[in-house]
Each structure stands twice: as structure tokens, then as C-alpha cells.
N, C-alpha and C. Protein backbone atom coordinates (compact mmCIF):
# COMPACT_ATOMS: atom_id res chain seq x y z
N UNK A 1 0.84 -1.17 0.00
CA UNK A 1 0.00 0.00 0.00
C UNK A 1 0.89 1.24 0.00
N UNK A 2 1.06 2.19 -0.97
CA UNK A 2 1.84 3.74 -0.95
C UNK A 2 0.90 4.77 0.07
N UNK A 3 1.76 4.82 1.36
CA UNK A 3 0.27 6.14 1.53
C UNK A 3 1.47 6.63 1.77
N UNK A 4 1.69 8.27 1.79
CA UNK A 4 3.16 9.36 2.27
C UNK A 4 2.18 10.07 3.07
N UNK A 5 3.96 10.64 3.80
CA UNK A 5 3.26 12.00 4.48
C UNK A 5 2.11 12.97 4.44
N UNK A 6 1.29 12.90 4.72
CA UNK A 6 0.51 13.98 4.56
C UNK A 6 -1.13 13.69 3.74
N UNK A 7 -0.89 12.20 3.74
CA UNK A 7 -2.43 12.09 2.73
C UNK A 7 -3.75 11.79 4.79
N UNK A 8 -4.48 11.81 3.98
CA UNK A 8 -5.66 11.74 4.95
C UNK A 8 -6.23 10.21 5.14
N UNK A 9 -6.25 9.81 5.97
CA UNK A 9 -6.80 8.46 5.99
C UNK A 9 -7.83 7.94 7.00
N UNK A 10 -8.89 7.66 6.25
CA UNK A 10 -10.49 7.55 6.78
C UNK A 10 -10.15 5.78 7.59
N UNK A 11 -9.92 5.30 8.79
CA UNK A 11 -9.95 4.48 9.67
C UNK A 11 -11.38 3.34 9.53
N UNK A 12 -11.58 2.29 9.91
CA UNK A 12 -12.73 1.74 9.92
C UNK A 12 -12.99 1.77 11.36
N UNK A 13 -12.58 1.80 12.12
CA UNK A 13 -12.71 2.20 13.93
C UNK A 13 -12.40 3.41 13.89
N UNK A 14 -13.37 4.38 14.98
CA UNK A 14 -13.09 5.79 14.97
C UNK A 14 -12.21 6.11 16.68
N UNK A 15 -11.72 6.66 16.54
CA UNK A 15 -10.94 7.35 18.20
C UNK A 15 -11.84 7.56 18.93
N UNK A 16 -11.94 7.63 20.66
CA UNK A 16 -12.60 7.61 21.34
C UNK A 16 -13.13 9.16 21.18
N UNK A 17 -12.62 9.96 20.52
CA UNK A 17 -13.15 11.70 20.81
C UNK A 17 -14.14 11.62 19.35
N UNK A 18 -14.44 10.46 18.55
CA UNK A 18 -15.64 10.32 17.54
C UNK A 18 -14.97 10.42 16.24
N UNK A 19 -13.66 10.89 15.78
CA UNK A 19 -13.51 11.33 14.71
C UNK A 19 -12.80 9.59 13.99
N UNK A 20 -13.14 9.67 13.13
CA UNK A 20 -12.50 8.51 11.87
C UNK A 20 -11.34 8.70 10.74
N UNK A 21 -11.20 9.99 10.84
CA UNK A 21 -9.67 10.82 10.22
C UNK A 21 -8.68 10.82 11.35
N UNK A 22 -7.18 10.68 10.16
CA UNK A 22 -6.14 10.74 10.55
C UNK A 22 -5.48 11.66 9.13
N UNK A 23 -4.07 12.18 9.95
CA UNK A 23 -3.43 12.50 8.58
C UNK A 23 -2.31 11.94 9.44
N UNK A 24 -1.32 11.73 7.74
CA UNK A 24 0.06 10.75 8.08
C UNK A 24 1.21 12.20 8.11
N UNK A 25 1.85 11.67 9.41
CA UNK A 25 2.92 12.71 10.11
C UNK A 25 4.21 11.84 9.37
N UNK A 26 4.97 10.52 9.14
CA UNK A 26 5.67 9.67 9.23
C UNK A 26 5.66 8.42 9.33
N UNK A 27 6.30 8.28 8.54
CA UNK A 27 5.91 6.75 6.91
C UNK A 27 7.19 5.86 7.29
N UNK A 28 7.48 4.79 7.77
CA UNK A 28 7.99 3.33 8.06
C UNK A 28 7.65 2.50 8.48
N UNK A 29 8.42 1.42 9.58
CA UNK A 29 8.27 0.43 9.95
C UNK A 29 6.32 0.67 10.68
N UNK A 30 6.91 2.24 11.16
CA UNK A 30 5.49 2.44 11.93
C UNK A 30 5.09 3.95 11.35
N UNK A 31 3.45 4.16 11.67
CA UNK A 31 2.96 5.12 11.05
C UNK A 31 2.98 5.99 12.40
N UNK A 32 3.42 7.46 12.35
CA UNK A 32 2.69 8.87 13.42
C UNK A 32 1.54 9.34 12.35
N UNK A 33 0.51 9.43 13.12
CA UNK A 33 -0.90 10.40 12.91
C UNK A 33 -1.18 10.71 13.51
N UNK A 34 -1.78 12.08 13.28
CA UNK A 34 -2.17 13.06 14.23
C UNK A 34 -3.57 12.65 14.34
N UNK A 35 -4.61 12.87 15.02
CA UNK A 35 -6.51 12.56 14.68
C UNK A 35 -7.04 13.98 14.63
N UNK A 36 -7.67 14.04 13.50
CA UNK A 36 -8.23 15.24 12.91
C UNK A 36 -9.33 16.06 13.91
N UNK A 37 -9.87 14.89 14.82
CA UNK A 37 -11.03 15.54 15.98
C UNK A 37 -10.23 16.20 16.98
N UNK A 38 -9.33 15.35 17.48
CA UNK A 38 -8.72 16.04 18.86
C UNK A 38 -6.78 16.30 19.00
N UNK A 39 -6.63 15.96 18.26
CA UNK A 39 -4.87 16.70 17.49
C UNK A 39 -4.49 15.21 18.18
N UNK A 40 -4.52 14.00 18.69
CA UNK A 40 -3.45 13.54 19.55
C UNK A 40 -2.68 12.41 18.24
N UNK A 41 -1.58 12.60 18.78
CA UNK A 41 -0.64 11.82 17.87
C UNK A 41 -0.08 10.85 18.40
N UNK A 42 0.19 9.67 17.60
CA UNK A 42 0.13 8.20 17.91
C UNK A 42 0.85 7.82 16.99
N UNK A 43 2.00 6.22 17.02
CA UNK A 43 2.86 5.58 16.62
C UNK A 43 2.11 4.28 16.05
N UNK A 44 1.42 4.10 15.65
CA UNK A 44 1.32 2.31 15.21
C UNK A 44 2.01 1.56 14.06
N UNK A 45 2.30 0.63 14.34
CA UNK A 45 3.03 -0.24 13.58
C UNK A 45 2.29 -0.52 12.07
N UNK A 46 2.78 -0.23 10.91
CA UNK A 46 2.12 -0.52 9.72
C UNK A 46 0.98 -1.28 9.46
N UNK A 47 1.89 -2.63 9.75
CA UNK A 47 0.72 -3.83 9.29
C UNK A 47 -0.64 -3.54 10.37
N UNK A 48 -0.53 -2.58 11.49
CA UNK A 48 -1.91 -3.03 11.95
C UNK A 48 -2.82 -1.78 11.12
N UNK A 49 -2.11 -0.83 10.62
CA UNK A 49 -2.47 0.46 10.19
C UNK A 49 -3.67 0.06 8.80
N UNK A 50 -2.64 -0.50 8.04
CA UNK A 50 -2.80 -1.41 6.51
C UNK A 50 -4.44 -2.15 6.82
N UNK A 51 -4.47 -2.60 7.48
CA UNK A 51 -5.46 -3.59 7.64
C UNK A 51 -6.99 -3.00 7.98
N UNK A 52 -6.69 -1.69 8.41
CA UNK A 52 -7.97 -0.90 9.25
C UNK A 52 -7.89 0.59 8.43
N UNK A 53 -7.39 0.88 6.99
CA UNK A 53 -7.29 1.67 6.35
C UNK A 53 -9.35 1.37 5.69
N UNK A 54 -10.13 2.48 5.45
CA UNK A 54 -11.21 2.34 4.50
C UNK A 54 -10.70 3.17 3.37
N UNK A 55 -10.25 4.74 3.27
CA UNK A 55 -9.97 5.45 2.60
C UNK A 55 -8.60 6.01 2.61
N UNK A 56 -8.26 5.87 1.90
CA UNK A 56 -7.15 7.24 1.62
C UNK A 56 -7.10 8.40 1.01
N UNK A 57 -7.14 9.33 1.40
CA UNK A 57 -7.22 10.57 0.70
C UNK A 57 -5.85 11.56 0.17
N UNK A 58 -5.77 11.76 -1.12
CA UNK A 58 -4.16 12.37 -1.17
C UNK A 58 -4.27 13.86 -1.08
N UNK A 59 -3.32 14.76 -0.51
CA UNK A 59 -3.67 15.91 -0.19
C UNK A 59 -2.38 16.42 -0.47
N UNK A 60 -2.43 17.80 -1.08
CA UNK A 60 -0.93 18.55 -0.89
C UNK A 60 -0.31 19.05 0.64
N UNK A 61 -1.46 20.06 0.68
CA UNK A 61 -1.36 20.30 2.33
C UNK A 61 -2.84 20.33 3.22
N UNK A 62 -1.99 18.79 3.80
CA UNK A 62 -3.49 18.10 4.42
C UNK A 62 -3.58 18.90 5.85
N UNK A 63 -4.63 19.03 6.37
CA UNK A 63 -5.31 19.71 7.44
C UNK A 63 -5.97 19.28 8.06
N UNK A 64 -6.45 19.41 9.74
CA UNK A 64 -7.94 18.95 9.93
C UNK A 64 -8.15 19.86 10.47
């Protein structure tokens, strides 16, 4: 799966503050995303990322 820095990615489980967006901070072994509802930023490991992706959205300069 190609996702880079900065695209938007719609989750199939949403964060406990309701929101289902993320944008990608940093792309390897493990993903940082920030959550578009409540700013908090988080480390998860790819393969669990990959698996619970619905959307990807590509963005120049992504925002929430």
C-alpha cells in the first residue's frame, strides 16, 4: 500500500473523541498520525495500520 506523508486516511474504527480521520505525520516500519477531531498523535506499527485503512485521501497540504 503507498500512503506518504501527509495524505488523509479515513480508519474503519473511529478514536474515542468520535472522529474517523487521521493525517500521516511519518511513513515506516510504523505510522505517526495526528486525529483530525482532537490533534493527539500516535505511533502504530504498519501492518496493523494497513489492515484498518477504509480510505485514503491524497492531499498537498493536508489539514484537519
Amino acid at each position: 500500500m503507498d500512503i506518504q506523508v501527509g495524505d488523509r486516511l479515513t480508519m474503519k474504527k473511529g478514536h474515542p473523541c468520535g472522529s474517523k480521520e487521521w493525517i500521516v505525520l511519518r511513513v515506516g516500519m510504523d505510522f505517526r498520525m495526528r486525529c483530525c477531531g482532537c490533534g493527539h498523535e500516535i505511533m502504530v506499527p504498519r501492518s496493523k495500520i494497513e489492515k484498518n485503512i477504509r480510505q485514503v485521501v491524497r492531499e498537498e497540504n493536508a489539514s484537519c
